[in-house]
C-alpha atoms as a PDB file:
ATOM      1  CA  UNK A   1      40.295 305.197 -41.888  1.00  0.00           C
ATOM      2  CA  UNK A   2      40.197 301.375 -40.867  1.00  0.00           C
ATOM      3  CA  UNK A   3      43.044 299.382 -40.980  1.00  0.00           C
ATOM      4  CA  UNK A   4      43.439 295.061 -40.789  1.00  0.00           C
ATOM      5  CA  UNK A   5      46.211 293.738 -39.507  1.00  0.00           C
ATOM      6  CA  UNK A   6      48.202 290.957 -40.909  1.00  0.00           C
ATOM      7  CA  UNK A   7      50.470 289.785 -38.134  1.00  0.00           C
ATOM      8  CA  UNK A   8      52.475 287.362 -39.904  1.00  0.00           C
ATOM      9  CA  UNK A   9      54.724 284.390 -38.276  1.00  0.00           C
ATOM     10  CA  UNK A  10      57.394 286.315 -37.370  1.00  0.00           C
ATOM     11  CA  UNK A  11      55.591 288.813 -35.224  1.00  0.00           C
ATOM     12  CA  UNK A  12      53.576 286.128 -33.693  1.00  0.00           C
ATOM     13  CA  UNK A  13      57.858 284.220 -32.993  1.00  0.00           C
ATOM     14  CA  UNK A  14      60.636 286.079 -32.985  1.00  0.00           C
ATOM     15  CA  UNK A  15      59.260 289.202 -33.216  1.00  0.00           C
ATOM     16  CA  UNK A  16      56.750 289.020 -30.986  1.00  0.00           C
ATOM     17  CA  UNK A  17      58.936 292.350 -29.246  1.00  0.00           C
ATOM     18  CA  UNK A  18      57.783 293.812 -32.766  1.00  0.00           C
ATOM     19  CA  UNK A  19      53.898 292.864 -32.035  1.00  0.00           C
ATOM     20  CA  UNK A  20      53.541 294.349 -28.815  1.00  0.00           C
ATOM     21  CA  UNK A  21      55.205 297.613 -29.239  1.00  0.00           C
ATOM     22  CA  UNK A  22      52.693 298.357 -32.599  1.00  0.00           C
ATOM     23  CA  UNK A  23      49.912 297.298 -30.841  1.00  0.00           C
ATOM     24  CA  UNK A  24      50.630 299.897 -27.793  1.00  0.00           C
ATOM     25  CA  UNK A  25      51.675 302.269 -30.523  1.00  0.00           C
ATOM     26  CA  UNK A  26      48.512 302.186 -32.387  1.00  0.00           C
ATOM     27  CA  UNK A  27      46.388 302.164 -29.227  1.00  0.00           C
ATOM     28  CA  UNK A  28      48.123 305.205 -27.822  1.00  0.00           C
ATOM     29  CA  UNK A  29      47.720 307.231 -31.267  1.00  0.00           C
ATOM     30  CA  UNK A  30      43.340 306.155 -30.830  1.00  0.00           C
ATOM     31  CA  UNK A  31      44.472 304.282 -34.034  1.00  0.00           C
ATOM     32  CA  UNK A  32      42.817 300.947 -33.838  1.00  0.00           C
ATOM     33  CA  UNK A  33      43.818 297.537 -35.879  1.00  0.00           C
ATOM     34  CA  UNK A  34      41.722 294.705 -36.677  1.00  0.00           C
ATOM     35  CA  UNK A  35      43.343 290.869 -37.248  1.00  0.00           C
ATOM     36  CA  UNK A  36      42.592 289.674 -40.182  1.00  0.00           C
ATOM     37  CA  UNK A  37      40.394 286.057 -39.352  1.00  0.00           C
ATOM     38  CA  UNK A  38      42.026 283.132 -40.402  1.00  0.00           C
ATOM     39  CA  UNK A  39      45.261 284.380 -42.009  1.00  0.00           C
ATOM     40  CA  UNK A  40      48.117 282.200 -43.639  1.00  0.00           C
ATOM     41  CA  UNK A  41      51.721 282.551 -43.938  1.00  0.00           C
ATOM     42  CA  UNK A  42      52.311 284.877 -46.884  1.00  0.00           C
ATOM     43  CA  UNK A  43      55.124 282.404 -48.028  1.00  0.00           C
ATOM     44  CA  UNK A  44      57.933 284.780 -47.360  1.00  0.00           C
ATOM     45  CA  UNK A  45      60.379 285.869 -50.200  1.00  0.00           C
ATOM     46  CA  UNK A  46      61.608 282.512 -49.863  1.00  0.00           C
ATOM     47  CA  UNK A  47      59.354 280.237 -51.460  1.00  0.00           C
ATOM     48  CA  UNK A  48      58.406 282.968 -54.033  1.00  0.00           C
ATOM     49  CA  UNK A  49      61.884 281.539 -55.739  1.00  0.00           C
ATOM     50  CA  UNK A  50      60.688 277.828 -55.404  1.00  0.00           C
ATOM     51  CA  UNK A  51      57.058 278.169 -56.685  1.00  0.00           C
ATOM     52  CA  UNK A  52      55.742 281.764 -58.103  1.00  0.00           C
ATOM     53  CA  UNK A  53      52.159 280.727 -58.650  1.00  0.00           C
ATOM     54  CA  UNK A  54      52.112 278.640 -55.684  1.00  0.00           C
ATOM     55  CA  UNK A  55      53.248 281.497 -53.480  1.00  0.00           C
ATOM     56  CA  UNK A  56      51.479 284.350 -55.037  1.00  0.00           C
ATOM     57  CA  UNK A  57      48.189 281.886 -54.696  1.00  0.00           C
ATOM     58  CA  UNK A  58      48.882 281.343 -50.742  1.00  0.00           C
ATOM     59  CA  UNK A  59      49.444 285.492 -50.368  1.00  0.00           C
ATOM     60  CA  UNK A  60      46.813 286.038 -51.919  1.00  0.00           C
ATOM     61  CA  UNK A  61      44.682 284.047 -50.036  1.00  0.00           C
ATOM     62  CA  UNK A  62      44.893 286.889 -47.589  1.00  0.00           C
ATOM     63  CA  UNK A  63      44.313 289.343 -49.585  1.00  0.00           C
ATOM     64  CA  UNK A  64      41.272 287.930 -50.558  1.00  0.00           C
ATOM     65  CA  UNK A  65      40.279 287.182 -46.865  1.00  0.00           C
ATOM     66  CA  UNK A  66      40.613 290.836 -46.248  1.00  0.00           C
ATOM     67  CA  UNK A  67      38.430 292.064 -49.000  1.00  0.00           C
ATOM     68  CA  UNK A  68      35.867 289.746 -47.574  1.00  0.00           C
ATOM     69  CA  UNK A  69      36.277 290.889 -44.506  1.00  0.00           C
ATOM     70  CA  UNK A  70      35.992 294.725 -45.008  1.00  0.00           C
ATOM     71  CA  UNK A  71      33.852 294.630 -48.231  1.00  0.00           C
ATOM     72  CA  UNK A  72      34.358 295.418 -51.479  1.00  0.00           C
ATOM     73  CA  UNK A  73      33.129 299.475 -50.856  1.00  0.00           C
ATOM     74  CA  UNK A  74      36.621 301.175 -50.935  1.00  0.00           C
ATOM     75  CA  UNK A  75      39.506 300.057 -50.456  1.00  0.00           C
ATOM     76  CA  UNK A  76      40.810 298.310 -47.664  1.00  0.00           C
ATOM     77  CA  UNK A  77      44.197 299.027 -46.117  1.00  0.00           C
ATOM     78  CA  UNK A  78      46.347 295.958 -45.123  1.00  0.00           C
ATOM     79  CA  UNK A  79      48.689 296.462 -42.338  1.00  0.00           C
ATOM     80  CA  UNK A  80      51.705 294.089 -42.666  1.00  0.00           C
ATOM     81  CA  UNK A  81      54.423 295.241 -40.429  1.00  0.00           C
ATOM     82  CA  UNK A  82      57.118 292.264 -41.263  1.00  0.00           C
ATOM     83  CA  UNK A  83      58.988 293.535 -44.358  1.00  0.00           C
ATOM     84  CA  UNK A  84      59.045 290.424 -46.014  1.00  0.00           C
ATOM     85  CA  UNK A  85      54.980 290.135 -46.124  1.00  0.00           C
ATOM     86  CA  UNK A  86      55.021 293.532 -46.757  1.00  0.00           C
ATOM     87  CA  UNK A  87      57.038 292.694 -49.657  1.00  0.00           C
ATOM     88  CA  UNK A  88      55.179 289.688 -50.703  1.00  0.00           C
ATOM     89  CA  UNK A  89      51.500 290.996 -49.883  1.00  0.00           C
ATOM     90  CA  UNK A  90      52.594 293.645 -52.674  1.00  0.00           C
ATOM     91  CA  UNK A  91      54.150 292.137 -55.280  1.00  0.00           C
ATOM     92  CA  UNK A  92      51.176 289.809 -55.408  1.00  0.00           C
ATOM     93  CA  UNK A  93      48.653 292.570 -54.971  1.00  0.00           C
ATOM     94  CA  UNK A  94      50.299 294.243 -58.149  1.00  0.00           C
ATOM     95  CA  UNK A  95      50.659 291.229 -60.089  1.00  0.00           C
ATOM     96  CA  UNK A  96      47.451 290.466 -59.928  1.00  0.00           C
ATOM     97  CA  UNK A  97      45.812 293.640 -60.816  1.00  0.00           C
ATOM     98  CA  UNK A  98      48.612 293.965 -63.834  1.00  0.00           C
ATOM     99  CA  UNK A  99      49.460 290.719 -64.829  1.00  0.00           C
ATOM    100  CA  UNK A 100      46.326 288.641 -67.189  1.00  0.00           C
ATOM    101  CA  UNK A 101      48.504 285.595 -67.009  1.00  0.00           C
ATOM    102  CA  UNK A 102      48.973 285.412 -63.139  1.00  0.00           C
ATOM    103  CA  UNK A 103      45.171 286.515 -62.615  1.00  0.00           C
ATOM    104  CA  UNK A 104      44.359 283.329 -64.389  1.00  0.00           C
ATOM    105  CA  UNK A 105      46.289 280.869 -62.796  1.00  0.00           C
ATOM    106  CA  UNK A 106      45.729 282.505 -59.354  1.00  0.00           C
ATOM    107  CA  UNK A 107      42.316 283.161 -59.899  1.00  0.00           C
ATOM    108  CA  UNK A 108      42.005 279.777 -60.350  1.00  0.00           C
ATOM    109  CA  UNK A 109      43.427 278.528 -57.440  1.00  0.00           C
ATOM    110  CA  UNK A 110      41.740 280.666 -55.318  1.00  0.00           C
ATOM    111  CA  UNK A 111      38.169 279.666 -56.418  1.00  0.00           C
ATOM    112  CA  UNK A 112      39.530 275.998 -55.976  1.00  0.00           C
ATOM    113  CA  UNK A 113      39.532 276.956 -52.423  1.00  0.00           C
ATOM    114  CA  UNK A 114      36.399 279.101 -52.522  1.00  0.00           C
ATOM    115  CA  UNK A 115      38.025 282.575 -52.728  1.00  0.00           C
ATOM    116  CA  UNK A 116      38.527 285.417 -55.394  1.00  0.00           C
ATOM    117  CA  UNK A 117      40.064 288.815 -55.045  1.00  0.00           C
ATOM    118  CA  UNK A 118      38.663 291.857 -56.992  1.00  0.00           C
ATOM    119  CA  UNK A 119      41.880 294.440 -56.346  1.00  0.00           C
ATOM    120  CA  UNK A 120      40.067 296.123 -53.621  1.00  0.00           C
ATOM    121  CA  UNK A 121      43.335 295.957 -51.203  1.00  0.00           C
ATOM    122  CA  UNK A 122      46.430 298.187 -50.858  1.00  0.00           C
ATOM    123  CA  UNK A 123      48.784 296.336 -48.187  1.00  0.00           C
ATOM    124  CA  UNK A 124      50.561 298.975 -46.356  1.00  0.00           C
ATOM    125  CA  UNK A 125      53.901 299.267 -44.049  1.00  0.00           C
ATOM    126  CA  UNK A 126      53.207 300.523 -40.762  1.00  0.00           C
ATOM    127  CA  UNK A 127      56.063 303.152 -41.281  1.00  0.00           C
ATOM    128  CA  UNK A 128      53.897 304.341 -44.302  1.00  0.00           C
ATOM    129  CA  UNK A 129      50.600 304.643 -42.181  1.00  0.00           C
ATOM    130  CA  UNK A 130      52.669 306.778 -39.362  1.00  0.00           C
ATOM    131  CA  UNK A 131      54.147 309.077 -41.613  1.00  0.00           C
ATOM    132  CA  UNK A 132      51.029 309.957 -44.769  1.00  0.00           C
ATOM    133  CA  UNK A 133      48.092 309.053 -42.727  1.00  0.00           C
ATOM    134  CA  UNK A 134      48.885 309.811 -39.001  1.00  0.00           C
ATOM    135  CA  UNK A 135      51.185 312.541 -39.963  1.00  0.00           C
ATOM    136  CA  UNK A 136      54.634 313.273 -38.345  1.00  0.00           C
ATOM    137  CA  UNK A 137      53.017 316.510 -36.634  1.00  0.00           C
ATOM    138  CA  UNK A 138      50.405 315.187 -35.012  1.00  0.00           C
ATOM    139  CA  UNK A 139      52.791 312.489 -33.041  1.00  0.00           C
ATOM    140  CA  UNK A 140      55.427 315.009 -32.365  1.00  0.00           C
ATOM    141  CA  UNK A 141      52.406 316.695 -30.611  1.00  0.00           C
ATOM    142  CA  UNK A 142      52.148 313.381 -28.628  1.00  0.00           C
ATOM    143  CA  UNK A 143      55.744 313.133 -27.424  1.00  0.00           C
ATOM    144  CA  UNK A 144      55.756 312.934 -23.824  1.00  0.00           C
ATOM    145  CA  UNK A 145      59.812 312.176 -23.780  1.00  0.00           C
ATOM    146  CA  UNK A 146      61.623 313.915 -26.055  1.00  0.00           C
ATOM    147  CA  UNK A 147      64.816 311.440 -27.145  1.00  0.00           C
ATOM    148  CA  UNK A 148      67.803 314.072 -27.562  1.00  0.00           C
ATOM    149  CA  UNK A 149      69.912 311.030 -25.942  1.00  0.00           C
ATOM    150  CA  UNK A 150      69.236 308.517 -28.856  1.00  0.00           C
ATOM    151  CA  UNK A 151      71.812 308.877 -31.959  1.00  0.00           C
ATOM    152  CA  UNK A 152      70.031 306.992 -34.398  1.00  0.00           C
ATOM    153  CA  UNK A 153      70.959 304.795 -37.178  1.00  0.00           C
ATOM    154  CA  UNK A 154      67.583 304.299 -39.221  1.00  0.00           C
ATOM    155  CA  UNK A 155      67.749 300.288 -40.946  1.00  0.00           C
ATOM    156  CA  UNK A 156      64.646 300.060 -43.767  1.00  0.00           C
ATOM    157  CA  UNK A 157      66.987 297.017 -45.202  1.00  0.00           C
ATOM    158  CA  UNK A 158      66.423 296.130 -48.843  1.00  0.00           C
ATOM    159  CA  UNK A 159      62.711 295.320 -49.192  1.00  0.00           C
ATOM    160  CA  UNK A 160      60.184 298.142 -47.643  1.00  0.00           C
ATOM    161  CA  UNK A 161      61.211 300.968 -50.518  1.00  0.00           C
ATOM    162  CA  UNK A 162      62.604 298.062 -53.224  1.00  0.00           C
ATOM    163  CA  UNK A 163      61.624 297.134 -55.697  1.00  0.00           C
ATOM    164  CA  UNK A 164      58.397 298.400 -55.433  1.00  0.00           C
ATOM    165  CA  UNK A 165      58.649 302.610 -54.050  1.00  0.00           C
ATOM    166  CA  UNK A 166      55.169 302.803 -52.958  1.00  0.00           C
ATOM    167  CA  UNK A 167      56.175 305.602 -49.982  1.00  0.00           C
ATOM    168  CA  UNK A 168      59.517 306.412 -50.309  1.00  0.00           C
ATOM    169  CA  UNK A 169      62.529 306.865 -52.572  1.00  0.00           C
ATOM    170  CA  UNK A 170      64.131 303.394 -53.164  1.00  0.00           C
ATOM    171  CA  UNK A 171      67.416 304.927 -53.235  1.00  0.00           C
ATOM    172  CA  UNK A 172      67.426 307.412 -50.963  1.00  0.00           C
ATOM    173  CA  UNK A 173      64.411 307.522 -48.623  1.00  0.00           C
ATOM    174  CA  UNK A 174      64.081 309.894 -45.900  1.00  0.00           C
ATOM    175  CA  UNK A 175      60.720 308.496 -43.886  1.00  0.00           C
ATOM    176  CA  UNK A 176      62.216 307.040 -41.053  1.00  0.00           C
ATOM    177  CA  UNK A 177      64.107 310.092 -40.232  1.00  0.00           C
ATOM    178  CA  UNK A 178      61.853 312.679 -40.047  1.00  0.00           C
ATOM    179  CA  UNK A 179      59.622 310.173 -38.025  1.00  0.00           C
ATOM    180  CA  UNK A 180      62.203 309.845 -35.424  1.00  0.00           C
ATOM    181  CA  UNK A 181      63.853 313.610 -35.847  1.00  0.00           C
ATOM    182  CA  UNK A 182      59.835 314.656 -34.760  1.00  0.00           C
ATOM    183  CA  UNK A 183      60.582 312.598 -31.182  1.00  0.00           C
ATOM    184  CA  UNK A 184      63.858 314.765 -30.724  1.00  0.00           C
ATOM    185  CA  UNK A 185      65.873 311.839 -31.696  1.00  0.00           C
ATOM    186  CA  UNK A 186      69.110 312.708 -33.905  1.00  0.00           C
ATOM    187  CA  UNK A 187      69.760 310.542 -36.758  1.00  0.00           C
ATOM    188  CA  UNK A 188      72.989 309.610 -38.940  1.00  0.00           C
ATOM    189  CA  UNK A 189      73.823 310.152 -42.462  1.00  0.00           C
ATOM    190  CA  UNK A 190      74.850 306.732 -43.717  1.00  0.00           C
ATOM    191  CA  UNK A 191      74.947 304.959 -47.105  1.00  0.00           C
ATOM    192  CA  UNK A 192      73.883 301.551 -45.670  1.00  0.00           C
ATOM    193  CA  UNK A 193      70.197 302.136 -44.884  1.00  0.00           C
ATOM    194  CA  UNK A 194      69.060 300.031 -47.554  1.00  0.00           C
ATOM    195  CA  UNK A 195      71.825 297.639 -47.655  1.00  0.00           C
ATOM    196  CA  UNK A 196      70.392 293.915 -46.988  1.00  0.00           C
ATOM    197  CA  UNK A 197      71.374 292.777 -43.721  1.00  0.00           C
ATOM    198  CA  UNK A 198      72.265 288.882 -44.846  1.00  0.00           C
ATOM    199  CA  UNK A 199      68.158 288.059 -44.061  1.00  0.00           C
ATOM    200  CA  UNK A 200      67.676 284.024 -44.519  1.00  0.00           C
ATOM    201  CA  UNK A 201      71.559 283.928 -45.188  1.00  0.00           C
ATOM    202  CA  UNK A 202      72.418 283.501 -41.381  1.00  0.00           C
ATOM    203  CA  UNK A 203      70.782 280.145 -41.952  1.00  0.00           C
ATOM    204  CA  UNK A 204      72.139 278.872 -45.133  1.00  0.00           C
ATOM    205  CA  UNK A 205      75.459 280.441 -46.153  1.00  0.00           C
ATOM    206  CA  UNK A 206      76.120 281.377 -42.523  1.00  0.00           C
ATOM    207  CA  UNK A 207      79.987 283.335 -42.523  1.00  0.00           C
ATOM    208  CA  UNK A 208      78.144 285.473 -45.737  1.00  0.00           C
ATOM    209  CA  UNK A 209      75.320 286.292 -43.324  1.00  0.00           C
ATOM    210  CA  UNK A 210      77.453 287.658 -40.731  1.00  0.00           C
ATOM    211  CA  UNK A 211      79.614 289.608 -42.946  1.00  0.00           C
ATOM    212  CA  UNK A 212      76.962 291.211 -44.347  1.00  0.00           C
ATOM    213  CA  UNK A 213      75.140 291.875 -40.791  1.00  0.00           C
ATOM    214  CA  UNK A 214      78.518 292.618 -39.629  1.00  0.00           C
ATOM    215  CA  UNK A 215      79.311 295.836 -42.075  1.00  0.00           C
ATOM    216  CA  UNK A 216      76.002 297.399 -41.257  1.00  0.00           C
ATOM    217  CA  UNK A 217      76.776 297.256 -37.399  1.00  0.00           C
ATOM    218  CA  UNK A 218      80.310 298.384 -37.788  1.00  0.00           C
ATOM    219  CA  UNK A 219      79.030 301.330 -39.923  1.00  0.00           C
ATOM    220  CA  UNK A 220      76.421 301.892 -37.833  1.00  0.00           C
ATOM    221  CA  UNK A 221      79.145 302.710 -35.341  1.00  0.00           C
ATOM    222  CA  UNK A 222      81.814 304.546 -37.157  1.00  0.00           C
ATOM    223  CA  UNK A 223      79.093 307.246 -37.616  1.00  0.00           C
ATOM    224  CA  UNK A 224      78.169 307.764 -34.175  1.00  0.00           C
ATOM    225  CA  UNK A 225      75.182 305.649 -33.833  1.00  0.00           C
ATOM    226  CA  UNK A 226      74.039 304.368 -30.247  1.00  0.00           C
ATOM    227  CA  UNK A 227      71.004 302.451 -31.274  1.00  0.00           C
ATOM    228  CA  UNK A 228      70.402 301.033 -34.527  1.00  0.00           C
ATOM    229  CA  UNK A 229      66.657 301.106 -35.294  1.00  0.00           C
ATOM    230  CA  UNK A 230      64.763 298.924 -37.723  1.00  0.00           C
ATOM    231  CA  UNK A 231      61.509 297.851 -39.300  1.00  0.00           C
ATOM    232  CA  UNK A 232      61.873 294.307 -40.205  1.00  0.00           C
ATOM    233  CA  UNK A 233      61.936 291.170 -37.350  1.00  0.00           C
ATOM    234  CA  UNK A 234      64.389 289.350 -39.438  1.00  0.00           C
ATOM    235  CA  UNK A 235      66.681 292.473 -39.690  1.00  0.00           C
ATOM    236  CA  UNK A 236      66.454 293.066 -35.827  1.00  0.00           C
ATOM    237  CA  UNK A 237      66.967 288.937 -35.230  1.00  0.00           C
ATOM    238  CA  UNK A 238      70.429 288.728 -37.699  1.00  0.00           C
ATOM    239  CA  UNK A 239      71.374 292.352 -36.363  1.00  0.00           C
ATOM    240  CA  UNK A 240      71.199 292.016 -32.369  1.00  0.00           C
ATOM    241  CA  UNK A 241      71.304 288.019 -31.600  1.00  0.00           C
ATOM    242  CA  UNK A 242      74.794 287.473 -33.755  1.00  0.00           C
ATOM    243  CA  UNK A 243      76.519 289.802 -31.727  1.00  0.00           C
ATOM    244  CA  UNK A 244      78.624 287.895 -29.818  1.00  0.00           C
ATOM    245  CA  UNK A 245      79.526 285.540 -32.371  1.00  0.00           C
ATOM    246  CA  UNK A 246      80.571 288.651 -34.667  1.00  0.00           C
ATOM    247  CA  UNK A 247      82.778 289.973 -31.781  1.00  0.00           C
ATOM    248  CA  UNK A 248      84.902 286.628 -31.803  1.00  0.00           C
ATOM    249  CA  UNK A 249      85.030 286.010 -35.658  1.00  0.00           C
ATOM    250  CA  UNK A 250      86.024 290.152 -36.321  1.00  0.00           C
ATOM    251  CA  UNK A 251      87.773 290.093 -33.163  1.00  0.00           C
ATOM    252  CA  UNK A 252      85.471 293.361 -32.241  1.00  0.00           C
ATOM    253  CA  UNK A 253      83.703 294.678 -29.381  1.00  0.00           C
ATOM    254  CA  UNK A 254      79.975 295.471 -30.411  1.00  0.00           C
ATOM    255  CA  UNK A 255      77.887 296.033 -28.184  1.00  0.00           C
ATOM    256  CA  UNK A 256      74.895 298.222 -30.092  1.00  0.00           C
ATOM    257  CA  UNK A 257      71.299 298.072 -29.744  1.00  0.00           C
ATOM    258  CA  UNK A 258      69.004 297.372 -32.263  1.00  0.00           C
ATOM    259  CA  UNK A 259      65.229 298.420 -31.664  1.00  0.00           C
ATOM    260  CA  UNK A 260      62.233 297.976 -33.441  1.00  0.00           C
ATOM    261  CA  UNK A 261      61.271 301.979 -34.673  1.00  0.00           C
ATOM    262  CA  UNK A 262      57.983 301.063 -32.911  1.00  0.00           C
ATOM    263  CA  UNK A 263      59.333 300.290 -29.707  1.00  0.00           C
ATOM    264  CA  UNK A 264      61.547 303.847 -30.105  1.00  0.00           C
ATOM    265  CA  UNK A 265      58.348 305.950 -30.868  1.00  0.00           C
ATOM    266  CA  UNK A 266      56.174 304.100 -27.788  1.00  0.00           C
ATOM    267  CA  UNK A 267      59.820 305.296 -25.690  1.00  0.00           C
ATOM    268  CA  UNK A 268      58.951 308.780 -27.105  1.00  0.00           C
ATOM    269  CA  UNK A 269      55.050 308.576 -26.423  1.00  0.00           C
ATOM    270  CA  UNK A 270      55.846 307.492 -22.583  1.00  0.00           C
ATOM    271  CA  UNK A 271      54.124 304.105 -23.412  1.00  0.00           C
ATOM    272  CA  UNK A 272      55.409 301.539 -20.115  1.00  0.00           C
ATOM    273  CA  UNK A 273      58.640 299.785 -20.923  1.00  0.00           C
ATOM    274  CA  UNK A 274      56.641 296.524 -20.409  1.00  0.00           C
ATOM    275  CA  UNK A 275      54.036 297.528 -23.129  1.00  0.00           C
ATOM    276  CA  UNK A 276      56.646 297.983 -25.712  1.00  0.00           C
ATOM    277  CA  UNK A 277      58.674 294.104 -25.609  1.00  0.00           C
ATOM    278  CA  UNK A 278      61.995 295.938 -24.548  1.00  0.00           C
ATOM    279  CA  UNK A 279      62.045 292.410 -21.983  1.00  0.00           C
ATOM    280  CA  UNK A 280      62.433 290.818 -25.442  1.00  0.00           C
ATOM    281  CA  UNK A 281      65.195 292.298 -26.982  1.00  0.00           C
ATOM    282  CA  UNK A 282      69.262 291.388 -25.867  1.00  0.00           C
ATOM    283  CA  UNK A 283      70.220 294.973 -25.568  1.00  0.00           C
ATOM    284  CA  UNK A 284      68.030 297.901 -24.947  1.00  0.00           C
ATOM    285  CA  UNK A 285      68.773 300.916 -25.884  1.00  0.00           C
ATOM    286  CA  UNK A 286      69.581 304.021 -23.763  1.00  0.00           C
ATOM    287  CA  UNK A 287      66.008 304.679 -22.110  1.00  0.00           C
ATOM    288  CA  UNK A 288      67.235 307.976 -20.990  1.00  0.00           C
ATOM    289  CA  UNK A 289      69.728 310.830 -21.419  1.00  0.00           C
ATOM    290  CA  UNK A 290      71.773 309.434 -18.194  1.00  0.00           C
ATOM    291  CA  UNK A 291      71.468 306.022 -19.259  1.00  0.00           C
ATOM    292  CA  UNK A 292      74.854 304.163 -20.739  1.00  0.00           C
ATOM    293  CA  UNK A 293      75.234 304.807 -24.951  1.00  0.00           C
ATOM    294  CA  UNK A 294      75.997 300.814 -25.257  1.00  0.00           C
ATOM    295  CA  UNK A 295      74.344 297.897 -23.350  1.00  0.00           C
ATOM    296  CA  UNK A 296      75.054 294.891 -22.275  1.00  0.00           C
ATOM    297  CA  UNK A 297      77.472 292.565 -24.256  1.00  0.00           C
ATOM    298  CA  UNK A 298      74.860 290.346 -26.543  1.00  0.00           C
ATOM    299  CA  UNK A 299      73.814 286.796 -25.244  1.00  0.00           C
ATOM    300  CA  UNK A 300      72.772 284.083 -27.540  1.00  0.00           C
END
């Protein structure tokens, strides 16, 4: 099967740790990703609550640049590892293979620009395309380091498997585990998996942004967790780089990694530490079964 890839601005920023650990991951499983040419900011989930039209028009911009660049012959998969374009790429996708009204309007816009979009595109998480197209067996049979060391807490946050389930339950989804189980890792039973992590809040309403980053961390902890592993940039920014802060205002001690799952499967797969961005995270997490459960106190 072939895959585009729609980096998105975060990976390309503050996720760039993100970027290079899929791109070694992919390589490693003979699983190869083409950019899409000439892609656009999908608007985020931001500007979706400013201007609908406006912001299902720019995502679909690239949805219609990756018809165009596959073909219309089948459908082409989108890979869009930042859970907001995930997010967006779908709801858009959806809407306008569902929705007569937004067709129109969107429709329009895009032919203003010299574009159109048949519905020939299903955008796809990366976590999806590991799991029901790779398989889980096949990269267990690629593990070159099993993790028995790592005690995992496994993040989706609130917009991979809501509102729209395409992979996974939305209430209780089990993906990420058995992805991370098959590398030897153990992982924890907790109820905040799903819970949103604060997301543009740390820049807005700032002290409700920490709280809410704050709970998952502490949680993370009380069951046991030494590494909390996610699958969103924005999750893994609010999560790691508030640390400190959240130590002074809760008068805690945290001191808990937070990982892209990418970068824990490349760990797994015996991928180089430099290959996987762990130079671009605060605090790595335990690379082996010797190495310290914690990490270094967070720096911002």
């Amino acid at each position: 099967m072939r895959y585009l890839y729609y980096p998105g601005c975060s990976l390309r920023s503050t996720g760039k740790a993100y970027e290079e650990s899929l791109l070694s991951l992919f390589r490693a499983l003979d699983v190869p990703l083409e950019e899409l040419d000439d892609w656009n900011c999908c608007g985020a989930t931001a500007y979706m609550a400013v201007d609908e039209d406006k912001a299902m028009a720019l995502a679909a911009r690239n949805l219609s640049l990756a018809e165009r660049q596959h073909g219309r012959s089948g459908q082409t998969q989108l890979v869009a590892p930042c859970s907001a374009c995930f997010l967006v790429l779908t709801k858009t996708d959806r809407y306008l293979k569902g929705n007569p009204e937004v067709q129109k309007v969107v429709g329009r816009a895009l032919a203003d620009a010299g574009h159109s979009y048949a519905g020939t595109v299903t955008p796809r998480h990366p976590l999806d395309v590991l799991v029901n197209d790779i398989g889980v067996e096949t990269i267990a049979k690629k593990v070159k380091s099993r993790l028995g060391h790592l005690r995992l807490a496994c993040y989706y946050g609130c917009q991979i498997v809501r509102p729209f389930a395409s992979f996974d339950d939305p209430r209780t989804p089990s993906t990420f585990e058995k992805l991370m189980e098959a590398l030897g890792a153990e992982t924890v039973d907790w109820p905040l998996r799903t819970r949103c992590c604060g997301a543009s809040l740390m820049g807005t309403i700032h002290a409700v942004g920490m709280e809410m980053s704050y709970s998952i961390l502490k949680e993370a902890r009380r069951r046991g967790a030494n590494c909390v592993v996610t699958t969103c940039p924005l999750c893994q920014l609010n999560l790691e780089s508030f640390q400190q802060e959240m130590n002074k205002q809760f008068d805690d001690d945290l001191r808990m990694p937070v990982a892209y799952f990418t970068q824990i499967l490349g760990l797994a797969l015996g991928i180089p530490n430099d290959k996987l961005g762990f130079n671009k995270i605060i605090i790595p997490p335990p690379m082996t079964s010797g190495a310290p459960q914690g990490g270094e106190p967070a720096r911002v």
